[in-house]
C-alpha atoms as a PDB file:
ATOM      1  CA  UNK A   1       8.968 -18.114 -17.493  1.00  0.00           C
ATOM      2  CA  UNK A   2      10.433 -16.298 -14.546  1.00  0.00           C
ATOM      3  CA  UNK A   3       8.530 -13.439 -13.053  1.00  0.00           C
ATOM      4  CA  UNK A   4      10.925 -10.579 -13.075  1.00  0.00           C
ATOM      5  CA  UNK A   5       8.703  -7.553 -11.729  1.00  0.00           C
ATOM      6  CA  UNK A   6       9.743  -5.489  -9.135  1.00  0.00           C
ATOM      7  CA  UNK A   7       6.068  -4.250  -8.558  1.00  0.00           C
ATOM      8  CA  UNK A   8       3.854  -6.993  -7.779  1.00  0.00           C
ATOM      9  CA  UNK A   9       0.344  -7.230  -9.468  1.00  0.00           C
ATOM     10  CA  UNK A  10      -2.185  -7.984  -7.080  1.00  0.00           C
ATOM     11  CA  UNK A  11      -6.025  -9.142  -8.821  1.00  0.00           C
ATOM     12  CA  UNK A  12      -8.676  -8.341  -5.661  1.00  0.00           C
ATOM     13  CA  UNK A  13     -12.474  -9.644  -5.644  1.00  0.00           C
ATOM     14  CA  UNK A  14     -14.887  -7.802  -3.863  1.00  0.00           C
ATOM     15  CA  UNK A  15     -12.950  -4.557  -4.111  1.00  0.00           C
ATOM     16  CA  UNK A  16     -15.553  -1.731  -4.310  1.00  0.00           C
ATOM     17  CA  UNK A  17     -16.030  -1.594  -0.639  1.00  0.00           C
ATOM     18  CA  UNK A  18     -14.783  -3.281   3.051  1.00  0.00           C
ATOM     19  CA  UNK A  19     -12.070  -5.008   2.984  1.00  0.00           C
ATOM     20  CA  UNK A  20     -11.395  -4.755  -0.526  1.00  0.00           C
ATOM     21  CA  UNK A  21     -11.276  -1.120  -1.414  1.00  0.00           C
ATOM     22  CA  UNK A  22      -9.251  -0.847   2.700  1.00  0.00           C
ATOM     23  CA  UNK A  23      -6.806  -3.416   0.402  1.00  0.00           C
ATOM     24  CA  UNK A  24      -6.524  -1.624  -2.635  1.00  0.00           C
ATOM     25  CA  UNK A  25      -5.325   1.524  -1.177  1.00  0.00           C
ATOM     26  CA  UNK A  26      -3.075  -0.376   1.005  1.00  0.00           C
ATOM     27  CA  UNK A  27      -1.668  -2.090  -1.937  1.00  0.00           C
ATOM     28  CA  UNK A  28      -1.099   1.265  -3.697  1.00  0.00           C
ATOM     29  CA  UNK A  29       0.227   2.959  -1.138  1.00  0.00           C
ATOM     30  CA  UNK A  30       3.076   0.626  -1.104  1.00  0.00           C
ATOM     31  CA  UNK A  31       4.220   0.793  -4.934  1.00  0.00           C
ATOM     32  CA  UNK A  32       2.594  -2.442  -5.876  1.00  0.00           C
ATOM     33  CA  UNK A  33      -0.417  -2.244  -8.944  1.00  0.00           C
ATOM     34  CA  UNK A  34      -3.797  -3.567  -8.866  1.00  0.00           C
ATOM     35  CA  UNK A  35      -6.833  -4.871 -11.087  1.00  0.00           C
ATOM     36  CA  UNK A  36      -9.695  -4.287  -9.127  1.00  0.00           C
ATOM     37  CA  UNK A  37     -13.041  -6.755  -9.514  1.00  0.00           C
ATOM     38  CA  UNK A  38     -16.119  -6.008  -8.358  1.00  0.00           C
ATOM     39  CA  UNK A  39     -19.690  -7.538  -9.897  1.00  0.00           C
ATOM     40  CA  UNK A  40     -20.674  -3.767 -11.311  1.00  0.00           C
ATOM     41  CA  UNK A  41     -18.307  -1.562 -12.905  1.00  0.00           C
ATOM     42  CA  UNK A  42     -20.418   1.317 -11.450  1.00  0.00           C
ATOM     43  CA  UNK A  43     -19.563   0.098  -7.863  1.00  0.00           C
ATOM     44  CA  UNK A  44     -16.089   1.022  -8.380  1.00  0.00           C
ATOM     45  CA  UNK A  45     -16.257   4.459 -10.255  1.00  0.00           C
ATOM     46  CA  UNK A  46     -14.376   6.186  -7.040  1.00  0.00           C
ATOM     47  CA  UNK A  47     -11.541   4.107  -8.228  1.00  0.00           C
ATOM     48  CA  UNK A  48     -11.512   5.430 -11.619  1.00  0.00           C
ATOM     49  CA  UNK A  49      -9.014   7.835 -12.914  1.00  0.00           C
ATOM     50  CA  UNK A  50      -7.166   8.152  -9.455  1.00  0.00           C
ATOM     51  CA  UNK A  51      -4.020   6.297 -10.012  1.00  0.00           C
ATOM     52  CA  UNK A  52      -2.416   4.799 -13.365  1.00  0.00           C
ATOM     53  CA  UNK A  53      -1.904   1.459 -11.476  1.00  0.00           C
ATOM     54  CA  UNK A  54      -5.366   0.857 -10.753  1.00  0.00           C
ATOM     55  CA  UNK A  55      -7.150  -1.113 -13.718  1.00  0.00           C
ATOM     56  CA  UNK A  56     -10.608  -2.027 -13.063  1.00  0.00           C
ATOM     57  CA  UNK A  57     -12.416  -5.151 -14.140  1.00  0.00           C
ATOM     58  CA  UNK A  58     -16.150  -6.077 -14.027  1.00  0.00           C
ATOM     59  CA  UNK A  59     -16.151  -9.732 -12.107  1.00  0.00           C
ATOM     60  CA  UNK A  60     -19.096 -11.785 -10.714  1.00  0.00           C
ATOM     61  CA  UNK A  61     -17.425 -14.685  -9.019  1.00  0.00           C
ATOM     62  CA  UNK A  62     -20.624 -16.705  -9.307  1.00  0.00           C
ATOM     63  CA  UNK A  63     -20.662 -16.776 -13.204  1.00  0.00           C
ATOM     64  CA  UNK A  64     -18.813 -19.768 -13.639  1.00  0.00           C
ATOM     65  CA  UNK A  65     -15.310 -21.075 -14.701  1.00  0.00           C
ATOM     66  CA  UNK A  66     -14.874 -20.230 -18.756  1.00  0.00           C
ATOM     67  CA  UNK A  67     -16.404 -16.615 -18.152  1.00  0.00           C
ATOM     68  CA  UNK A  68     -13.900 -16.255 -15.341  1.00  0.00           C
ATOM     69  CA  UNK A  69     -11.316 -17.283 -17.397  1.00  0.00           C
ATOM     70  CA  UNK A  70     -11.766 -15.146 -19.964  1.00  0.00           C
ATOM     71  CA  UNK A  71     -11.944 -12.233 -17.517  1.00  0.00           C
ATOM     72  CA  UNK A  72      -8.318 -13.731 -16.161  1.00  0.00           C
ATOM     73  CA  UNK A  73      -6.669 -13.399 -19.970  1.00  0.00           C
ATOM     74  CA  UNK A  74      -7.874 -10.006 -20.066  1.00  0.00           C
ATOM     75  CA  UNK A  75      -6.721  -9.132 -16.781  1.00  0.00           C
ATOM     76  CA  UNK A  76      -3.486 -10.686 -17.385  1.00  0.00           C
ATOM     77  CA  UNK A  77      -2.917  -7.692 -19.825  1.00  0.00           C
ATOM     78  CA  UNK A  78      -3.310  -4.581 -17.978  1.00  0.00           C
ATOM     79  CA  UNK A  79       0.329  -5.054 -16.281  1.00  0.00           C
ATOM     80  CA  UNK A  80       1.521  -7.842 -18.034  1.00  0.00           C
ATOM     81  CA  UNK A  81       1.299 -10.523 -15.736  1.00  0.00           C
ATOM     82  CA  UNK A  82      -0.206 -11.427 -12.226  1.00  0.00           C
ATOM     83  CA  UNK A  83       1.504 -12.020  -8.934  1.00  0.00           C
ATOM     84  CA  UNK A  84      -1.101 -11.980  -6.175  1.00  0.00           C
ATOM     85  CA  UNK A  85      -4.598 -13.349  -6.066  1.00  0.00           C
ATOM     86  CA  UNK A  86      -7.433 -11.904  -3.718  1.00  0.00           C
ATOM     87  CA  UNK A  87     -10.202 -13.748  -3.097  1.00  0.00           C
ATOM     88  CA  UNK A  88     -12.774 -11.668  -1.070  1.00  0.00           C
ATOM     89  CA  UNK A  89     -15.683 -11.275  -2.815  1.00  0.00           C
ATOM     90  CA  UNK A  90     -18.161 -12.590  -0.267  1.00  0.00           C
ATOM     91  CA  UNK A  91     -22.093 -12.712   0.993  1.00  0.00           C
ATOM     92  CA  UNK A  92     -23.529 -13.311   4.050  1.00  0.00           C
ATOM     93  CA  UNK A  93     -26.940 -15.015   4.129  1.00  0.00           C
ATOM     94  CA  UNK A  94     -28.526 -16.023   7.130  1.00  0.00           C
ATOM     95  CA  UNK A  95     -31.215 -18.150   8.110  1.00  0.00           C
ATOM     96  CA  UNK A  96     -32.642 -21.468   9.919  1.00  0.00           C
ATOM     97  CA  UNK A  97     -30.813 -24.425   7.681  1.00  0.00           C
ATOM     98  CA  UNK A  98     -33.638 -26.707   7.900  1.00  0.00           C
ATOM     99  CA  UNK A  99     -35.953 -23.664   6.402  1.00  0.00           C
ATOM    100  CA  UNK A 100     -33.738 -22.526   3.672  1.00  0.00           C
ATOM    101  CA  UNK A 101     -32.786 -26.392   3.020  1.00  0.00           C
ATOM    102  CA  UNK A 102     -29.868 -27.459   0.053  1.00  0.00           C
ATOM    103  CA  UNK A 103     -31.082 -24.291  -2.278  1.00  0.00           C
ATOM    104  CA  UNK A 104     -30.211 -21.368   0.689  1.00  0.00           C
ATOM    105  CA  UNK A 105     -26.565 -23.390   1.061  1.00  0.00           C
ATOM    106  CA  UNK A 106     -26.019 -23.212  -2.747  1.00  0.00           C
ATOM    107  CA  UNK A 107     -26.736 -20.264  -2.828  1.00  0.00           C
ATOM    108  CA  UNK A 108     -23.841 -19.213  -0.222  1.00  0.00           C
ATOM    109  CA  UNK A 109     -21.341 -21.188  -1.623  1.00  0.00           C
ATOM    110  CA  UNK A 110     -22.112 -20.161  -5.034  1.00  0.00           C
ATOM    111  CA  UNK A 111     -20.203 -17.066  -3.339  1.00  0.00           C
ATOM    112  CA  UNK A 112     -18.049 -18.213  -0.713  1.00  0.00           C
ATOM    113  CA  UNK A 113     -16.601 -22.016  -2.047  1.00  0.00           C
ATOM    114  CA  UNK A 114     -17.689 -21.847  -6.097  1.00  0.00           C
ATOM    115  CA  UNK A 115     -16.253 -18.838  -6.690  1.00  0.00           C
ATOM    116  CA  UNK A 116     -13.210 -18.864  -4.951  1.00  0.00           C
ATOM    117  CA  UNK A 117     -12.530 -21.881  -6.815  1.00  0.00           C
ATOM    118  CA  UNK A 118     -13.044 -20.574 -10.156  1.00  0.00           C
ATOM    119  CA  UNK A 119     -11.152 -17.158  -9.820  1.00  0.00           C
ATOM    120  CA  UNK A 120      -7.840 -19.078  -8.051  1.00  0.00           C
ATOM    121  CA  UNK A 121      -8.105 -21.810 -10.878  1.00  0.00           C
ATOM    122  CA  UNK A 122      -8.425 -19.315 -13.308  1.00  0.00           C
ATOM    123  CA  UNK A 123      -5.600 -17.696 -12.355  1.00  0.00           C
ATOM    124  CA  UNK A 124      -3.422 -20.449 -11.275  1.00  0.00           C
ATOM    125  CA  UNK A 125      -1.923 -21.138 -14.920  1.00  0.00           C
ATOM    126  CA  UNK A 126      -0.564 -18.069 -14.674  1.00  0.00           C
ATOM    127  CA  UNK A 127       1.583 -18.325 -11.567  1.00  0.00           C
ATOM    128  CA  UNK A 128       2.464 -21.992 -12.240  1.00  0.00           C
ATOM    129  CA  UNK A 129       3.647 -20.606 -15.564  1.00  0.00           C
ATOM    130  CA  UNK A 130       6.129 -18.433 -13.779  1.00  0.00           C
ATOM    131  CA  UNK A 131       6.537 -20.450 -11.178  1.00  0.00           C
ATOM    132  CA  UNK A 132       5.741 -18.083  -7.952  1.00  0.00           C
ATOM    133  CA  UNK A 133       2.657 -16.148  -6.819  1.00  0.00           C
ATOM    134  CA  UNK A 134       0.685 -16.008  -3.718  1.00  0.00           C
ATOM    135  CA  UNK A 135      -3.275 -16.944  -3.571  1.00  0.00           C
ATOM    136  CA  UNK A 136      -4.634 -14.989  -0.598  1.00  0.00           C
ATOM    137  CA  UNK A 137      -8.126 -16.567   0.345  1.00  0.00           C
ATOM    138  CA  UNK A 138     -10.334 -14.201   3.345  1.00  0.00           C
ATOM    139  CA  UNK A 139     -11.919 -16.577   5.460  1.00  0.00           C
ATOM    140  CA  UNK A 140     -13.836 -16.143   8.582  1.00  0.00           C
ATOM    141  CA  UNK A 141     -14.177 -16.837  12.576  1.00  0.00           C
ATOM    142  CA  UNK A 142     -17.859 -18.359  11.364  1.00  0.00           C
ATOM    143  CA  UNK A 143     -16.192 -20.907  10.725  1.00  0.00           C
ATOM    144  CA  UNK A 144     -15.254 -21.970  13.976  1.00  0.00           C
ATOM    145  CA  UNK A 145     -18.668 -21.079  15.556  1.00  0.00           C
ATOM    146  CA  UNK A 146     -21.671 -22.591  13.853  1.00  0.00           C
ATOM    147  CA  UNK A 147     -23.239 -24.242  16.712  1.00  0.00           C
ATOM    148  CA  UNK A 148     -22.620 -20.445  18.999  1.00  0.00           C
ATOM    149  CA  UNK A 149     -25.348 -18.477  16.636  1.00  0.00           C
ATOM    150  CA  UNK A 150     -28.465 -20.697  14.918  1.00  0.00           C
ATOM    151  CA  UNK A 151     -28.919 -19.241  11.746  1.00  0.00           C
ATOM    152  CA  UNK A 152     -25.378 -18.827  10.844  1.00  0.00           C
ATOM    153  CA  UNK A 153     -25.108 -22.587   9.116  1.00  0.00           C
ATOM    154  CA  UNK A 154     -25.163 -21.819   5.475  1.00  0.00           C
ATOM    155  CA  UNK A 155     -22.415 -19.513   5.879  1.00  0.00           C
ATOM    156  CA  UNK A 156     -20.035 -20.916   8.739  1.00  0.00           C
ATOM    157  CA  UNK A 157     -20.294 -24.397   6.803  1.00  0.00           C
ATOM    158  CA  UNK A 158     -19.481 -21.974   3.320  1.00  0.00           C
ATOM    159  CA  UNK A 159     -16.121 -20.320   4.999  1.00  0.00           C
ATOM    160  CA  UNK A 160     -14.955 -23.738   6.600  1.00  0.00           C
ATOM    161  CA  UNK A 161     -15.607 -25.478   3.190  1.00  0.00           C
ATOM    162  CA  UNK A 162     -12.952 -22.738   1.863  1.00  0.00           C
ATOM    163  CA  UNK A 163     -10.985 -23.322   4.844  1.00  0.00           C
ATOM    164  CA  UNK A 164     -10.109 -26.823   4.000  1.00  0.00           C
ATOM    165  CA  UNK A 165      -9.595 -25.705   0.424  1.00  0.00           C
ATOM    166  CA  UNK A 166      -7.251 -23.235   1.160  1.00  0.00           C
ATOM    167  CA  UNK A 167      -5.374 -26.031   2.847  1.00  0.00           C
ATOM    168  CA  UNK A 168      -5.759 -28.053   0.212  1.00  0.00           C
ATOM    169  CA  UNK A 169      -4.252 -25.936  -2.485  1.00  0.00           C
ATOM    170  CA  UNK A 170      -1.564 -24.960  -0.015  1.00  0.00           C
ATOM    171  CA  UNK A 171      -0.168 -28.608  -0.012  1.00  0.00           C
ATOM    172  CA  UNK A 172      -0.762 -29.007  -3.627  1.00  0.00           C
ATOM    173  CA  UNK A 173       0.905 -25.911  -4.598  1.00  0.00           C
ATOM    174  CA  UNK A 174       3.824 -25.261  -2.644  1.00  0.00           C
ATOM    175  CA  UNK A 175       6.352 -27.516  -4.940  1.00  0.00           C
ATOM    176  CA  UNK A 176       5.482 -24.349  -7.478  1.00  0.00           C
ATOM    177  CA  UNK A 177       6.612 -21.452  -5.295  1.00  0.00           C
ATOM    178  CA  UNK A 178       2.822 -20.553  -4.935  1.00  0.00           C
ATOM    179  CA  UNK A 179       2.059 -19.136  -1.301  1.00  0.00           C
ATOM    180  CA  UNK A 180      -1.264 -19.565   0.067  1.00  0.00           C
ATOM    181  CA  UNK A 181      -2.800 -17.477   2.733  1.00  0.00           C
ATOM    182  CA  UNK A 182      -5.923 -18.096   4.910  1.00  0.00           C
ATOM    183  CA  UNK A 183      -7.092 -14.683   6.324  1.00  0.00           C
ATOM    184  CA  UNK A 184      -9.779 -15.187   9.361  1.00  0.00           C
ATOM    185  CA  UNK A 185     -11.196 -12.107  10.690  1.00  0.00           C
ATOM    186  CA  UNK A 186     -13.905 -11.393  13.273  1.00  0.00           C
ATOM    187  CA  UNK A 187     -16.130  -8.531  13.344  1.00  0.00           C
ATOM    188  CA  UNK A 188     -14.737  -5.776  11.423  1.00  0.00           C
ATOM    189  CA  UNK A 189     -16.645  -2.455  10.067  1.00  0.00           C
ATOM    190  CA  UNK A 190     -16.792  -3.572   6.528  1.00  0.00           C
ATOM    191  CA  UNK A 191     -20.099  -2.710   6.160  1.00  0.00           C
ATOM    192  CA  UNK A 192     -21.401  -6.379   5.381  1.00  0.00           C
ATOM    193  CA  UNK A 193     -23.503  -6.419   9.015  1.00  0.00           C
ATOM    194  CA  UNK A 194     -25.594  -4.146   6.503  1.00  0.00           C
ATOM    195  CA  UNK A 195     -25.471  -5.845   3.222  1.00  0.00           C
ATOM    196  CA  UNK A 196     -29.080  -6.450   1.023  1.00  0.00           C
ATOM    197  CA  UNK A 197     -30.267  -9.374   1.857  1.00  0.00           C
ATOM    198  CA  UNK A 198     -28.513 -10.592   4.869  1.00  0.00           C
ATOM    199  CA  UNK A 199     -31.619 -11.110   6.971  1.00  0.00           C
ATOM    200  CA  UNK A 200     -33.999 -12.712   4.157  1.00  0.00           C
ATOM    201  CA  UNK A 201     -33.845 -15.883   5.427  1.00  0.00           C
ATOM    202  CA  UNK A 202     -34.975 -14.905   8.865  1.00  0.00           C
ATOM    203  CA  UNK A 203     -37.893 -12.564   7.834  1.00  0.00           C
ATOM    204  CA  UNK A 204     -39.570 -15.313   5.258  1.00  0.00           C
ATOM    205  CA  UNK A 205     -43.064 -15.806   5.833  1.00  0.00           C
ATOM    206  CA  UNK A 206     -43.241 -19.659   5.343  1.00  0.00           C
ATOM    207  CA  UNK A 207     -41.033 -20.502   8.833  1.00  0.00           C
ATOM    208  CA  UNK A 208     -40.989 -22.970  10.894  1.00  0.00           C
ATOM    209  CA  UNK A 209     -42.570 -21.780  14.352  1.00  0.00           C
ATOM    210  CA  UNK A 210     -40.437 -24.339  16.188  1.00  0.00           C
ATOM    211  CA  UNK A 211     -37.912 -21.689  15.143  1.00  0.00           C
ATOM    212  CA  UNK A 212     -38.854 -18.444  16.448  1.00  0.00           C
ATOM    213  CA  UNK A 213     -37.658 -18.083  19.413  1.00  0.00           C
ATOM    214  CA  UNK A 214     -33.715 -18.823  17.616  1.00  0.00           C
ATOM    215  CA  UNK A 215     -35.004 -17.020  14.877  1.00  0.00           C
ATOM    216  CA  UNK A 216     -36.353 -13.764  16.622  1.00  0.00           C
ATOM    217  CA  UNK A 217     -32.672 -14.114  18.923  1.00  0.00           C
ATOM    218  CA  UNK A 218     -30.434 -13.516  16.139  1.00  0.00           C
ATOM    219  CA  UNK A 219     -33.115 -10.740  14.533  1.00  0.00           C
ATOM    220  CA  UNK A 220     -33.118  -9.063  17.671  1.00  0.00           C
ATOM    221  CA  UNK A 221     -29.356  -9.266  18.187  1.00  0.00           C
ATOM    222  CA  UNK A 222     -28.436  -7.130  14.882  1.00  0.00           C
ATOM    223  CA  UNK A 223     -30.930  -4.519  15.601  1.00  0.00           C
ATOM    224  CA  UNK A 224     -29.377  -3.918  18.854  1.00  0.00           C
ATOM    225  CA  UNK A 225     -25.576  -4.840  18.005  1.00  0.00           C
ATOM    226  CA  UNK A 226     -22.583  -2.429  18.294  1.00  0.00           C
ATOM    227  CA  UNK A 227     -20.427  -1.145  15.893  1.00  0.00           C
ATOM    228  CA  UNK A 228     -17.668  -4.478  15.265  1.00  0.00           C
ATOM    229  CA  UNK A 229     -14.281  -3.865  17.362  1.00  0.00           C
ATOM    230  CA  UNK A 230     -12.510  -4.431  14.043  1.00  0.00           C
ATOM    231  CA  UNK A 231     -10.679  -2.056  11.780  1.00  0.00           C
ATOM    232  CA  UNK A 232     -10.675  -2.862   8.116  1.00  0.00           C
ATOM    233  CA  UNK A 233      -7.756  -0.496   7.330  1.00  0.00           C
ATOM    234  CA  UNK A 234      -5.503  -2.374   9.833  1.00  0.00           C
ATOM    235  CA  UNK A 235      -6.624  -5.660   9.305  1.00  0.00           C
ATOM    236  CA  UNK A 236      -5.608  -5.134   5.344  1.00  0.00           C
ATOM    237  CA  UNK A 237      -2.103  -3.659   6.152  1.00  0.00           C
ATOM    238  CA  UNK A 238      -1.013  -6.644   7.658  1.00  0.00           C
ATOM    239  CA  UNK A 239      -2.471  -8.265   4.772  1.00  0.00           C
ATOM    240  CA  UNK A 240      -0.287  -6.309   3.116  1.00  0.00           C
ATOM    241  CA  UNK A 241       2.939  -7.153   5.381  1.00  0.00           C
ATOM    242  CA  UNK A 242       2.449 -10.503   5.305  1.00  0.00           C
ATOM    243  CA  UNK A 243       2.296 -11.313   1.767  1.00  0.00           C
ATOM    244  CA  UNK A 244       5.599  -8.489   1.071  1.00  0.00           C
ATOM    245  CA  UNK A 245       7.460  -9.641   4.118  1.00  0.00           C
ATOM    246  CA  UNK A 246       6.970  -6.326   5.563  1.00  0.00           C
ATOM    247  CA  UNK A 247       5.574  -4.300   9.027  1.00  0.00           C
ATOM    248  CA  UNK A 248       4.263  -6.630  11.431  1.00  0.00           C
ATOM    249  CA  UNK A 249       5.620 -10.155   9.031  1.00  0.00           C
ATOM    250  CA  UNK A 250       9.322  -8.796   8.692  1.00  0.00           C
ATOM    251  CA  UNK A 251      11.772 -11.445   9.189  1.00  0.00           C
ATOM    252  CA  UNK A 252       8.711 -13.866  10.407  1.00  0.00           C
ATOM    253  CA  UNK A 253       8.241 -17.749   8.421  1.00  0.00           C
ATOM    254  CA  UNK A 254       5.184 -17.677   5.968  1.00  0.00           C
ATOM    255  CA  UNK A 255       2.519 -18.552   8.132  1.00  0.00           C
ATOM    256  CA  UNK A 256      -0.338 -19.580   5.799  1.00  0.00           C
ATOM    257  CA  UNK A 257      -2.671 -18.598   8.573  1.00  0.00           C
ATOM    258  CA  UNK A 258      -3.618 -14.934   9.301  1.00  0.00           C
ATOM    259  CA  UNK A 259      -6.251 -14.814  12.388  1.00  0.00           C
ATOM    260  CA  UNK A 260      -7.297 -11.138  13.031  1.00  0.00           C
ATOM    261  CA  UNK A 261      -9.146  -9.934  15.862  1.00  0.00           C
ATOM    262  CA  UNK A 262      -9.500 -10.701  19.582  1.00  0.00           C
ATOM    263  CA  UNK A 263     -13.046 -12.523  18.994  1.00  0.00           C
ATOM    264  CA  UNK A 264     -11.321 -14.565  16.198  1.00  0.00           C
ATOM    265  CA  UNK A 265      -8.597 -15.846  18.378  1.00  0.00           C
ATOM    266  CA  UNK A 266     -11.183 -16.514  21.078  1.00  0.00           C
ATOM    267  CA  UNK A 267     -13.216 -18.581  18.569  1.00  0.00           C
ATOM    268  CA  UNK A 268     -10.264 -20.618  17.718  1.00  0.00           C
ATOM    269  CA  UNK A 269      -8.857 -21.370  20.957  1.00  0.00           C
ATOM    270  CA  UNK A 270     -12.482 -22.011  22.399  1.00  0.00           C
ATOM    271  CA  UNK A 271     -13.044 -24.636  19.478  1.00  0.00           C
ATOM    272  CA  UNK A 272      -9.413 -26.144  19.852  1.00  0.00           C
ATOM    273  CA  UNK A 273      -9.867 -26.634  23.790  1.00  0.00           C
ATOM    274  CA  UNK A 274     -13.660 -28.321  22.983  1.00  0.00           C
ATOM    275  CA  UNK A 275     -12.097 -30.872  20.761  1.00  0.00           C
ATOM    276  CA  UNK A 276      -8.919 -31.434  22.899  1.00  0.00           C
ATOM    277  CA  UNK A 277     -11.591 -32.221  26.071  1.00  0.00           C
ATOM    278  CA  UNK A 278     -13.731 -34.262  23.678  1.00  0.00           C
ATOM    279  CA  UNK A 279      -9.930 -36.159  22.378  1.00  0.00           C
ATOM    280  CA  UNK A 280      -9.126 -36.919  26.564  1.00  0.00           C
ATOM    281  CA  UNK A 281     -12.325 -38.223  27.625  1.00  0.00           C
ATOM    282  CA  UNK A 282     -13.216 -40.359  24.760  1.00  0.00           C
ATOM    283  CA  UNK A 283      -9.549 -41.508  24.287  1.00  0.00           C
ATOM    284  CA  UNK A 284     -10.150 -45.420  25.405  1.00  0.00           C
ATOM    285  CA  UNK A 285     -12.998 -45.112  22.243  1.00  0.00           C
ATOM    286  CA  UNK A 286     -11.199 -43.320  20.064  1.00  0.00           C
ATOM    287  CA  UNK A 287      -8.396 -45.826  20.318  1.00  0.00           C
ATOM    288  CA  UNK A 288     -10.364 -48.701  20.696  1.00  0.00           C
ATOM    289  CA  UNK A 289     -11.619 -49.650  17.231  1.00  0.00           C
ATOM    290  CA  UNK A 290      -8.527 -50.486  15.766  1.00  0.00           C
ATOM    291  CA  UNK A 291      -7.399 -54.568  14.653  1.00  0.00           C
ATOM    292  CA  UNK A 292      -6.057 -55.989  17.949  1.00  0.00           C
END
């Protein structure tokens, strides 16, 4: 079944505010239609009404694959089909790993890994169906700094999870004409440096004290923080250009990765040069363990 529309479909997570609701008017603003998700319907009331190509859709990524896929066939007929995927629903939870143990990381990537899994796999027999599509998956720096802030664990190790599954789907999917796109952004003003709950896992009463000092460090550091460098609107317009081979992506090759912001491509390169130093000092042992 080949996908004939002119005006691509795009199906957004996480759209009733940051980076979702800067995507959606993107989106619109360049002729395109979109279902909008968020976990309430009453989150995304300014949407309603304001444009015949919006269609909104009550989504909790964490409720599991068959609701999700029911949620998928009924999304499937607001505009008769789907052509891009948006997964950017997201939480941030922070605390000491050791304090918050296995139940604090399933928690994140209930969110983060889980659910990005069941939205792309719910929509996935869709694109294969017609044979093209593009799965855009919003990743983060975090998850090239885990060891920079303590406290950050659950979700770095959450976002670099989805990192290696956006690679992984990439490889598997490309043979179908499905894109995949790994978005990393640093600090942007999203709003999610404020989101409920954030900072419950540094505030809990039953802590460690060999932890406060970390602990109190990372507390003290968002009370005092500036506004991020980042700006949502731009980030998602290149977004935008990318996946319609527009603006900034016009005549470029797909490039699967999408880092945005100065502090992301810091993160990266600082990484990349740490394992490259770590690659030429150890070389004689990691060569050495191989059959003579």
């Amino acid at each position: 079944m080949a996908n004939t529309r002119e005006r691509k479909v795009w199906f957004i997570t996480g759209a009733a505010s940051g980076f979702g609701r800067c995507l959606v008017d993107s989106v619109i603003a360049r002729g395109d239609r979109v279902i909008a998700t968020s976990r309430s319907l009453e989150s995304l009331k300014p949407l309603e009404g304001t444009n015949d190509d919006i269609r909104l859709l009550q989504l909790d990524v964490t409720d599991g694959p068959e609701i999700i896929k029911a949620k998928m066939v009924e999304a499937v007929t607001f505009f008769g089909g789907l052509d891009v995927i948006v997964n950017n629903a997201g939480a941030n939870y922070l605390g000491i790993t050791e304090e918050g143990g296995s139940a604090f990381l399933r928690k994140q990537f209930d969110v983060c890994l889980f659910g990005v899994m069941d939205v792309t796999a719910a929509a996935l027999p869709y694109l294969r169906a017609q044979k093209s599509g593009t799965v855009v998956i919003i990743g983060s720096r975090s998850a090239w700094v885990a060891e920079a802030f303590p406290g950050l664990a659950s979700y770095a190790s959450s976002k670099a999870a989805v990192h290696a599954l956006a690679e992984g789907f990439s490889g598997e999917l490309a043979h179908l004409n499905i894109r995949v796109l790994l978005v990393e952004p640093s600090a942007f003003r999203t709003g999610m440096i404020n989101a409920p709950g954030m900072l419950d896992g540094l505030t809990r009463k039953d802590g460690f004290a060999d932890y406060d000092k970390p602990r109190n460090a990372l507390l003290n550091f968002f009370k005092t923080v500036p506004p991020p460098p980042g700006d949502p609107v731009k980030a998602m317009e290149a977004v935008v250009d990318v996946v319609k081979g527009e603006g900034v992506a016009a005549g470029r090759p797909w490039p699967t990765y999408l880092v945005l912001g100065r502090d992301a491509e810091k993160a990266i390169l600082a990484k990349t040069d740490k394992l490259r130093m770590h690659l030429e000092e150890w070389t004689d042992v990691v060569r050495g363990v191989e059959f003579e």
